[in-house]
C-alpha atoms as a PDB file:
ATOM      1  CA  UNK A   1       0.000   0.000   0.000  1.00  0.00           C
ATOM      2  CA  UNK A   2       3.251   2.004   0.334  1.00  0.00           C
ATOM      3  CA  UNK A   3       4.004   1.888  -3.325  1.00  0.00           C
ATOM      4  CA  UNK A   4       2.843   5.205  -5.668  1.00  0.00           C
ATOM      5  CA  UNK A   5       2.318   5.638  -9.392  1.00  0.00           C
ATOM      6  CA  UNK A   6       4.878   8.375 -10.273  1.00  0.00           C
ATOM      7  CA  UNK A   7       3.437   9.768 -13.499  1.00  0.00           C
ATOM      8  CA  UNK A   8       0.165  10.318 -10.818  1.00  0.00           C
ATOM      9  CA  UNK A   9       2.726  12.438  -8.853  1.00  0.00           C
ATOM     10  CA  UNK A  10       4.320  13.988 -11.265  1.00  0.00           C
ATOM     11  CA  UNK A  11       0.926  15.077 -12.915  1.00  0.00           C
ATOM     12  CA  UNK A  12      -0.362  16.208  -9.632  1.00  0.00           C
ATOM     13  CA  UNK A  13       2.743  18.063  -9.333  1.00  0.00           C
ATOM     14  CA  UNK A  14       2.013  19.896 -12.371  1.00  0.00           C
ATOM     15  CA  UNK A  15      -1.458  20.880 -11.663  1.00  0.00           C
ATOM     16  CA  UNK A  16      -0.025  22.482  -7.920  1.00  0.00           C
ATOM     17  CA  UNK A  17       2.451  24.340  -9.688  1.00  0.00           C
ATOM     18  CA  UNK A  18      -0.846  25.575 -12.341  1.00  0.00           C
ATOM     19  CA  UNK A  19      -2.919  26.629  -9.985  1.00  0.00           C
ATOM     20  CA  UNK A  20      -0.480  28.611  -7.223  1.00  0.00           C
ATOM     21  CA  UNK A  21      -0.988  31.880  -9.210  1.00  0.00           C
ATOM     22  CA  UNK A  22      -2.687  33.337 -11.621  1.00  0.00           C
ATOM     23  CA  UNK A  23      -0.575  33.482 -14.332  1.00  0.00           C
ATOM     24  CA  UNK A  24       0.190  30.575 -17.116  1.00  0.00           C
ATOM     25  CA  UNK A  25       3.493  28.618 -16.915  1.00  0.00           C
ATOM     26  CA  UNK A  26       5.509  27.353 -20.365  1.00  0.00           C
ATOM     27  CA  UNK A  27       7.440  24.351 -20.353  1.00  0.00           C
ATOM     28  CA  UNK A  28      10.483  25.528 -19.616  1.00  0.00           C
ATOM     29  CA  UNK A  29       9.315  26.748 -16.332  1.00  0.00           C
ATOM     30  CA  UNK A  30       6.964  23.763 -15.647  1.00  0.00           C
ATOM     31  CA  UNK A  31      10.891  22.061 -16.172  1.00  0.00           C
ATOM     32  CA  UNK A  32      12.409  23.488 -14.132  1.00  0.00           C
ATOM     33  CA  UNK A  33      10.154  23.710 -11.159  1.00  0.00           C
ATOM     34  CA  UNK A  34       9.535  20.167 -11.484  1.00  0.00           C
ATOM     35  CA  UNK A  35      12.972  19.046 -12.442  1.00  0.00           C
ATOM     36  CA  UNK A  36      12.294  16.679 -15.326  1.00  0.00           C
ATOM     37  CA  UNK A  37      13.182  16.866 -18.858  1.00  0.00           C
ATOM     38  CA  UNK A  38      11.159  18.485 -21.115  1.00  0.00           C
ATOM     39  CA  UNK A  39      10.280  15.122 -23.040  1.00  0.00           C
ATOM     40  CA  UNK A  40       8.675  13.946 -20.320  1.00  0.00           C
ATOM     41  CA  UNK A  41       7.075  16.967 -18.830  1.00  0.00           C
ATOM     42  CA  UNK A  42       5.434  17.374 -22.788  1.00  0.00           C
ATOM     43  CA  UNK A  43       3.713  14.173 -22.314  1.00  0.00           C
ATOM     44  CA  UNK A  44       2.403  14.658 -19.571  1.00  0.00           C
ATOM     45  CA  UNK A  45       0.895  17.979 -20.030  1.00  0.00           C
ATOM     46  CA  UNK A  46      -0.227  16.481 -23.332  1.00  0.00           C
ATOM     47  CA  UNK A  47      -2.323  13.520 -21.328  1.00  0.00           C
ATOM     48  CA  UNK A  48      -3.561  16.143 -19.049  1.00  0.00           C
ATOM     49  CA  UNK A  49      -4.471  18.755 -22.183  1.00  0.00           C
ATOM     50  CA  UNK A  50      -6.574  15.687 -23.290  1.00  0.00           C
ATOM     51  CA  UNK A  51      -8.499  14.785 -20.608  1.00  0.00           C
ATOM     52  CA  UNK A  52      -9.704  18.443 -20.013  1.00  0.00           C
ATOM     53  CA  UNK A  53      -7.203  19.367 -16.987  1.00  0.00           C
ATOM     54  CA  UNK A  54      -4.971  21.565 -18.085  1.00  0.00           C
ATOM     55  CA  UNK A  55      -5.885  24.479 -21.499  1.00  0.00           C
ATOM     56  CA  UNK A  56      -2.901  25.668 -23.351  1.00  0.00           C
ATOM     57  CA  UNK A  57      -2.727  28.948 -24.891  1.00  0.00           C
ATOM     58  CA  UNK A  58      -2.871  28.384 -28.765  1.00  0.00           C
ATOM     59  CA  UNK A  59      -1.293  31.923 -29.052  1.00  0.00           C
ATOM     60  CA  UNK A  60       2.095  31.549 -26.753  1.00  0.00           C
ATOM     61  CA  UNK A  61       1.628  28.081 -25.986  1.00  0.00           C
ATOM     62  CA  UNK A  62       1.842  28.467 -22.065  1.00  0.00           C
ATOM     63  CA  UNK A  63      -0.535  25.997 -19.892  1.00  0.00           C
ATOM     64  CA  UNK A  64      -3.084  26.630 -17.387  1.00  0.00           C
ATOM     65  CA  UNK A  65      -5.858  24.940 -15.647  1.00  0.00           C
ATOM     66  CA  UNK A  66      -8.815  23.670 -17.698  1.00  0.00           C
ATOM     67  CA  UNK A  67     -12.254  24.078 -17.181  1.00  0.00           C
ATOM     68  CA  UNK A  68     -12.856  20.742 -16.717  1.00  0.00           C
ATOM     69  CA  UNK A  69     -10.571  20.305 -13.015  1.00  0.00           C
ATOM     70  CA  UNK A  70     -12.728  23.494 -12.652  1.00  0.00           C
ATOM     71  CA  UNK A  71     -16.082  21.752 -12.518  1.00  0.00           C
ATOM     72  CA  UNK A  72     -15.009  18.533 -11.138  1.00  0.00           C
ATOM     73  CA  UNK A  73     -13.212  20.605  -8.006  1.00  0.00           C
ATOM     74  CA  UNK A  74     -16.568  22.378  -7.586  1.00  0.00           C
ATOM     75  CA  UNK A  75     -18.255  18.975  -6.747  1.00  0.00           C
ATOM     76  CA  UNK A  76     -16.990  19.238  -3.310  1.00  0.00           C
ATOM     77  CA  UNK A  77     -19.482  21.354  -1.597  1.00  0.00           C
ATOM     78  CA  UNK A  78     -22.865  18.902  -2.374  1.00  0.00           C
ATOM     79  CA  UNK A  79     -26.447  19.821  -2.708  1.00  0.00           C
ATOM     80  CA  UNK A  80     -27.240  18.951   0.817  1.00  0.00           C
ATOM     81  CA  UNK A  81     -24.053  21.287   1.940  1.00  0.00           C
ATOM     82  CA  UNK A  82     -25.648  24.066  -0.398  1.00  0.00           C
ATOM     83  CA  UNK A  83     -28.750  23.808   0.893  1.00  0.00           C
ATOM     84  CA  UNK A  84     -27.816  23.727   4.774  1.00  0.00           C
ATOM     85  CA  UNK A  85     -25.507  26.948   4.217  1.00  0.00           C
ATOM     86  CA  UNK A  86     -28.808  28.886   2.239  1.00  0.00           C
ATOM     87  CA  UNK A  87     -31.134  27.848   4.851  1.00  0.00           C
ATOM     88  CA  UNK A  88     -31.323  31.180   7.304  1.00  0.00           C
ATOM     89  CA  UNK A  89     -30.302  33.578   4.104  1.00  0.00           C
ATOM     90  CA  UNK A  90     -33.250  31.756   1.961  1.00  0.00           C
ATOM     91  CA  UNK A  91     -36.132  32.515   5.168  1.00  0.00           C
ATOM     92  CA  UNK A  92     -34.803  35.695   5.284  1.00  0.00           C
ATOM     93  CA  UNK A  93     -34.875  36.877   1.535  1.00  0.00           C
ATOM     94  CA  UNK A  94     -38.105  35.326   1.569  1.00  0.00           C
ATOM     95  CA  UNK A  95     -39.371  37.888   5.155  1.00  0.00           C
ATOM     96  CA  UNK A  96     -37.655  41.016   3.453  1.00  0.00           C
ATOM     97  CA  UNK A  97     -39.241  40.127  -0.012  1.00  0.00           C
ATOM     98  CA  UNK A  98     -42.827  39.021   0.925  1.00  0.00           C
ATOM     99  CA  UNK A  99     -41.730  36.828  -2.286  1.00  0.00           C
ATOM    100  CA  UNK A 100     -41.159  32.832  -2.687  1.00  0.00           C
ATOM    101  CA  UNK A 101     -37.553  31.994  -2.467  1.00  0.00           C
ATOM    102  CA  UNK A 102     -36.023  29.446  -5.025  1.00  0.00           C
ATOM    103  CA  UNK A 103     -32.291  27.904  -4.900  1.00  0.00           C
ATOM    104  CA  UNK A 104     -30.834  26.154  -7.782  1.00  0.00           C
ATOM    105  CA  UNK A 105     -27.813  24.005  -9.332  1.00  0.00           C
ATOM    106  CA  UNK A 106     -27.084  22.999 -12.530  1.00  0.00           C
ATOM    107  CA  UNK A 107     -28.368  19.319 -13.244  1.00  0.00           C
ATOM    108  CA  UNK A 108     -28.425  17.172 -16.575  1.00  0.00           C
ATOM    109  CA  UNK A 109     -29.110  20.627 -18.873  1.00  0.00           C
ATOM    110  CA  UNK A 110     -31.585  21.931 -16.049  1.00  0.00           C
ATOM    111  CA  UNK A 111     -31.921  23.653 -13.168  1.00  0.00           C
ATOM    112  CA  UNK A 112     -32.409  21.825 -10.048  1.00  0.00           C
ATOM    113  CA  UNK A 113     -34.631  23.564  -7.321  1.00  0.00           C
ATOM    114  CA  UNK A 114     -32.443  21.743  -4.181  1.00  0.00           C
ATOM    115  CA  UNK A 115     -34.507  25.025  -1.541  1.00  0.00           C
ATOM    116  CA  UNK A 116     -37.977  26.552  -1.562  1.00  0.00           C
ATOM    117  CA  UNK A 117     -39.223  29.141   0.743  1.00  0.00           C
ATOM    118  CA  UNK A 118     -42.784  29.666   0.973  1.00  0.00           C
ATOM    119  CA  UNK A 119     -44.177  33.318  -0.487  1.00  0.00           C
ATOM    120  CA  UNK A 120     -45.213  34.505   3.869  1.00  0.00           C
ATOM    121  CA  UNK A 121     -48.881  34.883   3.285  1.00  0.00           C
ATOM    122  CA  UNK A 122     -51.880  32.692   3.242  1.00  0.00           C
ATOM    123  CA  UNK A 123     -51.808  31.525  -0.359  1.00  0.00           C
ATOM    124  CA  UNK A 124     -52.058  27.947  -1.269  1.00  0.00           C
ATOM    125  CA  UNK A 125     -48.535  26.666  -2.758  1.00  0.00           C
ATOM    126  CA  UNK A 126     -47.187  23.660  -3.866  1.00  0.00           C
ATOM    127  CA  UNK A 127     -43.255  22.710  -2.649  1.00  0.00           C
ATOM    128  CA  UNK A 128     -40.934  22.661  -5.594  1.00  0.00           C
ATOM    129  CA  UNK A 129     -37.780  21.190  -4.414  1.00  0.00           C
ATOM    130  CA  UNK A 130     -36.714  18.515  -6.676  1.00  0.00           C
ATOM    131  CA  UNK A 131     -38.505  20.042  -9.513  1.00  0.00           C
ATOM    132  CA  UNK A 132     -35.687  20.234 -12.507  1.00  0.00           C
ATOM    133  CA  UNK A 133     -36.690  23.908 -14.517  1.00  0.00           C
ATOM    134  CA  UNK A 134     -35.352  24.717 -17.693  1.00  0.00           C
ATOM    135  CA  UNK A 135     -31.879  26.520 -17.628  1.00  0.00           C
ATOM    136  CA  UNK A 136     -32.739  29.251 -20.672  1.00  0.00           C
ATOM    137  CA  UNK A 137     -36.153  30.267 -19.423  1.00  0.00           C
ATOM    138  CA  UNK A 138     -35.289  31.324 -15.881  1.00  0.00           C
ATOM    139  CA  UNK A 139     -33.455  33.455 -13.917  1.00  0.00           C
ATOM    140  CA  UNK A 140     -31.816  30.748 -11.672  1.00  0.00           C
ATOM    141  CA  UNK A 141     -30.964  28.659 -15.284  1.00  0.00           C
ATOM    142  CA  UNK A 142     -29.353  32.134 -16.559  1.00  0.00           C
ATOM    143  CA  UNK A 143     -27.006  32.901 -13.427  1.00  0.00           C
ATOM    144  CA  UNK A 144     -25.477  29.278 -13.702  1.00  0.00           C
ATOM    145  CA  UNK A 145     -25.425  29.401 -17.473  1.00  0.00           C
ATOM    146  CA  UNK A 146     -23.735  32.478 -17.188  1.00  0.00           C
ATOM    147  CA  UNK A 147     -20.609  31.848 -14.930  1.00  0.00           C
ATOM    148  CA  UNK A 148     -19.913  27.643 -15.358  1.00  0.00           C
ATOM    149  CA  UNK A 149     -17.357  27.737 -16.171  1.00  0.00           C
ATOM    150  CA  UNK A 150     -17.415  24.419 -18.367  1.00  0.00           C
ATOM    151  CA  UNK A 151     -20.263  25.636 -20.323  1.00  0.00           C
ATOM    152  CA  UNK A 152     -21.218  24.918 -23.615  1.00  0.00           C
ATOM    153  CA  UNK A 153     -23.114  26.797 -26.206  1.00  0.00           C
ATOM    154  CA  UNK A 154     -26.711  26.688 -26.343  1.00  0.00           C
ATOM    155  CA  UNK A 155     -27.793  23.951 -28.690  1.00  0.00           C
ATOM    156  CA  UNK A 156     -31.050  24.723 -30.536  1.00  0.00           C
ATOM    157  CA  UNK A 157     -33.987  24.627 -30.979  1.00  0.00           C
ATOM    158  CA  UNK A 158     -34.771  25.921 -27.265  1.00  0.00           C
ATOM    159  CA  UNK A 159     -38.074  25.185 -26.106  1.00  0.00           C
ATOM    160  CA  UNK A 160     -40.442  27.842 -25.985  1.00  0.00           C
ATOM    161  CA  UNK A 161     -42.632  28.509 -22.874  1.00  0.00           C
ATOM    162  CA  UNK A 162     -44.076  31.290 -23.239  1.00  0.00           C
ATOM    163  CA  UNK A 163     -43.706  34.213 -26.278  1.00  0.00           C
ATOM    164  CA  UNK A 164     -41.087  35.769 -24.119  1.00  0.00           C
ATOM    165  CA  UNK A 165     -39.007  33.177 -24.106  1.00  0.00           C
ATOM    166  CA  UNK A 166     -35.386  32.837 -25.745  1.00  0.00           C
ATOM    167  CA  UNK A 167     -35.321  30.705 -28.221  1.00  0.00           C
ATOM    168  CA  UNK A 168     -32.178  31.224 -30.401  1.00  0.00           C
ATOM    169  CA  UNK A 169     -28.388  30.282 -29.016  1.00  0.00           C
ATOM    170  CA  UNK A 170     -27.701  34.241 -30.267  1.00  0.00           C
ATOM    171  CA  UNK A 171     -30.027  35.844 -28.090  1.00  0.00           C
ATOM    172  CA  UNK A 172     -29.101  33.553 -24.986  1.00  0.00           C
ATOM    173  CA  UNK A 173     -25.612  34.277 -25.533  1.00  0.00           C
ATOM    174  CA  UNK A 174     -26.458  37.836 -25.298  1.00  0.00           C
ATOM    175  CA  UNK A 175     -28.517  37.552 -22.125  1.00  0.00           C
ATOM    176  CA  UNK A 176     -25.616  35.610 -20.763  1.00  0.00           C
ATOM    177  CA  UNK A 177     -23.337  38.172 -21.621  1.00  0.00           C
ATOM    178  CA  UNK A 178     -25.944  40.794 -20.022  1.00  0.00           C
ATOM    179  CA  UNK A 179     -25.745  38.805 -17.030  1.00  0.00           C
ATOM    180  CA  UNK A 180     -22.053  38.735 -16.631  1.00  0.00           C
ATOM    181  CA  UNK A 181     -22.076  42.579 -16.658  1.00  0.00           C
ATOM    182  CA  UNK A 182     -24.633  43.384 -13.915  1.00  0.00           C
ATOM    183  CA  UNK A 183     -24.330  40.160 -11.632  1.00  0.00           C
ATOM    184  CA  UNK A 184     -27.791  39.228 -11.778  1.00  0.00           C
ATOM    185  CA  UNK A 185     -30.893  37.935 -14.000  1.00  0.00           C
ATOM    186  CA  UNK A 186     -33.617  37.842 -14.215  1.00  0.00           C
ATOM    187  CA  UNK A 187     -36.870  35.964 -16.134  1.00  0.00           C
ATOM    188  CA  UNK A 188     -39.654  37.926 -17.305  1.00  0.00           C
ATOM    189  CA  UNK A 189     -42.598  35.962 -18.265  1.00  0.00           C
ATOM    190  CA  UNK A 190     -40.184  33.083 -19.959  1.00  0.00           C
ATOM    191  CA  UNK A 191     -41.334  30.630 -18.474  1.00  0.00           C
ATOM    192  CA  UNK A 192     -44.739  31.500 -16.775  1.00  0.00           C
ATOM    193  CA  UNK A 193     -46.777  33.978 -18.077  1.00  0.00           C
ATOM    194  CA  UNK A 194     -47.549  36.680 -15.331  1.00  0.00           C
ATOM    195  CA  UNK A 195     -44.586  35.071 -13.335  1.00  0.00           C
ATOM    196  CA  UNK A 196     -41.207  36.873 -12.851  1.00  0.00           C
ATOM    197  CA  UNK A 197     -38.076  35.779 -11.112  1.00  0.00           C
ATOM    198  CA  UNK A 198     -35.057  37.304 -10.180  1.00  0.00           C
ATOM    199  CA  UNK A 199     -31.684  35.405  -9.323  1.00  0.00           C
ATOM    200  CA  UNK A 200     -28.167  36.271  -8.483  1.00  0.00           C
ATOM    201  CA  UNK A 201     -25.189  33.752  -7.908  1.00  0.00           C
ATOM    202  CA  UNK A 202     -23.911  31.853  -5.152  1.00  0.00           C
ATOM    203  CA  UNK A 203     -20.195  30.997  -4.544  1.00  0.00           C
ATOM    204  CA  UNK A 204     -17.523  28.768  -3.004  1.00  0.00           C
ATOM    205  CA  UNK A 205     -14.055  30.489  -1.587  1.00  0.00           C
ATOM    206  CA  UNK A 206     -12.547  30.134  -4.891  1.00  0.00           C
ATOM    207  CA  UNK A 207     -15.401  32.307  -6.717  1.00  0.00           C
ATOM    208  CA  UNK A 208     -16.594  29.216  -8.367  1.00  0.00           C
ATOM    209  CA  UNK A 209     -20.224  29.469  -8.764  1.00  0.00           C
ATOM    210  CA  UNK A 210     -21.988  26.734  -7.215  1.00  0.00           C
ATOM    211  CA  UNK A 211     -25.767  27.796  -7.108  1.00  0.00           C
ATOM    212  CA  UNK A 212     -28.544  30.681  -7.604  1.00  0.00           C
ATOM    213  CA  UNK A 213     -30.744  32.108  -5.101  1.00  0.00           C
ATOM    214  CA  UNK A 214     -33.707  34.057  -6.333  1.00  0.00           C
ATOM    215  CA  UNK A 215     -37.171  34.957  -5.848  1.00  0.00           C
ATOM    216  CA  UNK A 216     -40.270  34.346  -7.979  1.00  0.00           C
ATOM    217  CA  UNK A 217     -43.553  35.763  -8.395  1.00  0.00           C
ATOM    218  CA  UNK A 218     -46.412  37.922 -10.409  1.00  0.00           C
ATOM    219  CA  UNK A 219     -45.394  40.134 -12.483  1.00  0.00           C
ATOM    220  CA  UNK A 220     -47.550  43.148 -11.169  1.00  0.00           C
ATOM    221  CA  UNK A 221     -45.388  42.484  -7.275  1.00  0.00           C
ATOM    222  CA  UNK A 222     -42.282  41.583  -9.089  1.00  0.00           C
ATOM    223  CA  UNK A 223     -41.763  44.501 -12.003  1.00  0.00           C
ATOM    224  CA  UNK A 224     -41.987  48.010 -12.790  1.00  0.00           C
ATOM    225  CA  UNK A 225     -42.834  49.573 -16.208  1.00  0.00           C
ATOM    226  CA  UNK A 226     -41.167  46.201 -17.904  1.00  0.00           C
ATOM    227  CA  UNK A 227     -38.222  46.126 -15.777  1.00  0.00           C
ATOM    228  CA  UNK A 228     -37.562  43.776 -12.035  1.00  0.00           C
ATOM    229  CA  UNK A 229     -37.924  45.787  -9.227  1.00  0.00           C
ATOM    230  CA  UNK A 230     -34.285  47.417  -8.415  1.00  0.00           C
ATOM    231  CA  UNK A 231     -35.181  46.783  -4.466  1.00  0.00           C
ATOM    232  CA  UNK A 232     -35.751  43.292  -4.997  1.00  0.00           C
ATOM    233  CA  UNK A 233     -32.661  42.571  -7.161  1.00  0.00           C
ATOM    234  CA  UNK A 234     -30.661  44.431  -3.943  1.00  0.00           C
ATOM    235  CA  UNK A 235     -32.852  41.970  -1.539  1.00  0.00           C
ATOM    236  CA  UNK A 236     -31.802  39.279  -3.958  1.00  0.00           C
ATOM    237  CA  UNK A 237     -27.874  39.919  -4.378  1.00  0.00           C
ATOM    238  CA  UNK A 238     -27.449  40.885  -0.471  1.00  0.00           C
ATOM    239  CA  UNK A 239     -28.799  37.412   0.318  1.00  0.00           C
ATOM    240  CA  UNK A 240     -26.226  35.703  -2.386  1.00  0.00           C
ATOM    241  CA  UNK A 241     -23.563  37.770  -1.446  1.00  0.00           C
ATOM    242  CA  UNK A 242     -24.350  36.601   2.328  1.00  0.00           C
ATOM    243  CA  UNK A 243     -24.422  33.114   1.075  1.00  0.00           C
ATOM    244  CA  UNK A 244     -21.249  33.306  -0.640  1.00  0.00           C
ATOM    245  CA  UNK A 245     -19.661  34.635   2.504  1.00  0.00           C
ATOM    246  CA  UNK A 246     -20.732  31.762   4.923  1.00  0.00           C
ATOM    247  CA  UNK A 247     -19.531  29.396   2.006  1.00  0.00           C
ATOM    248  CA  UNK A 248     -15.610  31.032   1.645  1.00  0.00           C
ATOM    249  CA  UNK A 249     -15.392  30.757   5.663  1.00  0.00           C
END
């Protein structure tokens, strides 16, 4: 049981030295960190460019980390984890809101509701964890569309829910991009006529996105003139940010 693989090590090695800063590495320095020759170093950053682990520049031909060791390494922190660190944040967003409160991960193409907070009134409501929504047609979907960070383009035709809804890769990829720039998203009438929702993402300690949190609900509580209501998107990102904080602790 004492024995080890040594390719293992020195590929392990390789993927320390990758991620201690920011910056990309070239063979020669990946060399002579790691003191091997740079035939064997090459193909073992060649096994590790093919399996996802490890990008390489195609400009100066320097290495970094790939997306792919991005989105396995996320896998640490599980649903249940997610859900248990959301729990107080979620009850509270949902008090401050007077809204339902929904949290999300990405699942098989979908968005998996792993939290729901009842809207605090009297109204009849139906639980929705479990249910898996679609990723393109709501504001939870758009958040984790728009930072995984192994994404893939849309692949059409998208369904359509409603007449609102995005059905084109180009217009996604353009409400992705929108979402990038302001931090949040948001769903209006996509998937439910008269429903809106409103999301914002959640994060581990290394700023990889590992949920949404967001609220959902009719349009005439949820909108202005066309638009989300600006205090509920700040209700919405304080309880993400909050969220993210307990989660990099």
């Amino acid at each position: 049981m004492g024995d080890t693989i040594q390719s293992v090590e020195r590929a392990a090695g390789i993927l320390r030295l990758l991620a201690s800063g920011p910056r990309e590495l070239g063979v020669a320095e990946l060399a002579r960190a790691m003191e091997l020759p740079k035939g064997t170093l090459h193909g073992i950053l060649r096994t590790l460019v093919h399996v996802g682990f490890v990008e390489q520049d195609a400009t100066t031909g320097r290495y970094r980390l790939g997306g792919t060791l991005l989105h396995l390494g996320s896998s640490y922190l599980d649903v249940n984890e997610l859900r248990t660190r959301s729990l107080n944040w979620a009850d509270a967003l949902a008090g401050r809101s007077r809204e339902s409160v929904w949290i999300g991960t990405l699942h098989e193409g979908g968005v998996l509701v792993v939290h729901h907070v009842f809207r605090p009134d009297d109204s009849m409501q139906v639980l929705q964890v479990g249910t898996l929504l679609p990723a393109h047609a709501t504001a939870l979907g758009k958040v984790l569309l728009a930072y995984d960070p192994y994404g893939e383009s849309a692949k059409e035709p998208l369904a359509a829910h409603t007449p609102a809804t995005l059905v084109t890769a180009d217009a996604l990829a353009k409400e992705l991009e929108l979402v990038r720039g302001r931090g949040w998203a948001a769903d209006l009438e996509e998937l439910v006529e008269g429903e809106v929702s409103i999301a914002a993402p959640i994060r581990d300690r290394r700023a990889v996105t590992v949920g949404a949190i967001g609220v959902r609900g009719a349009v005439e509580r949820l909108a202005e003139d066309g638009e989300p209501r600006r205090d509920l998107v700040s209700y919405v990102r304080d309880a993400a940010r909050a969220i993210t904080r307990d989660l990099s602790r």
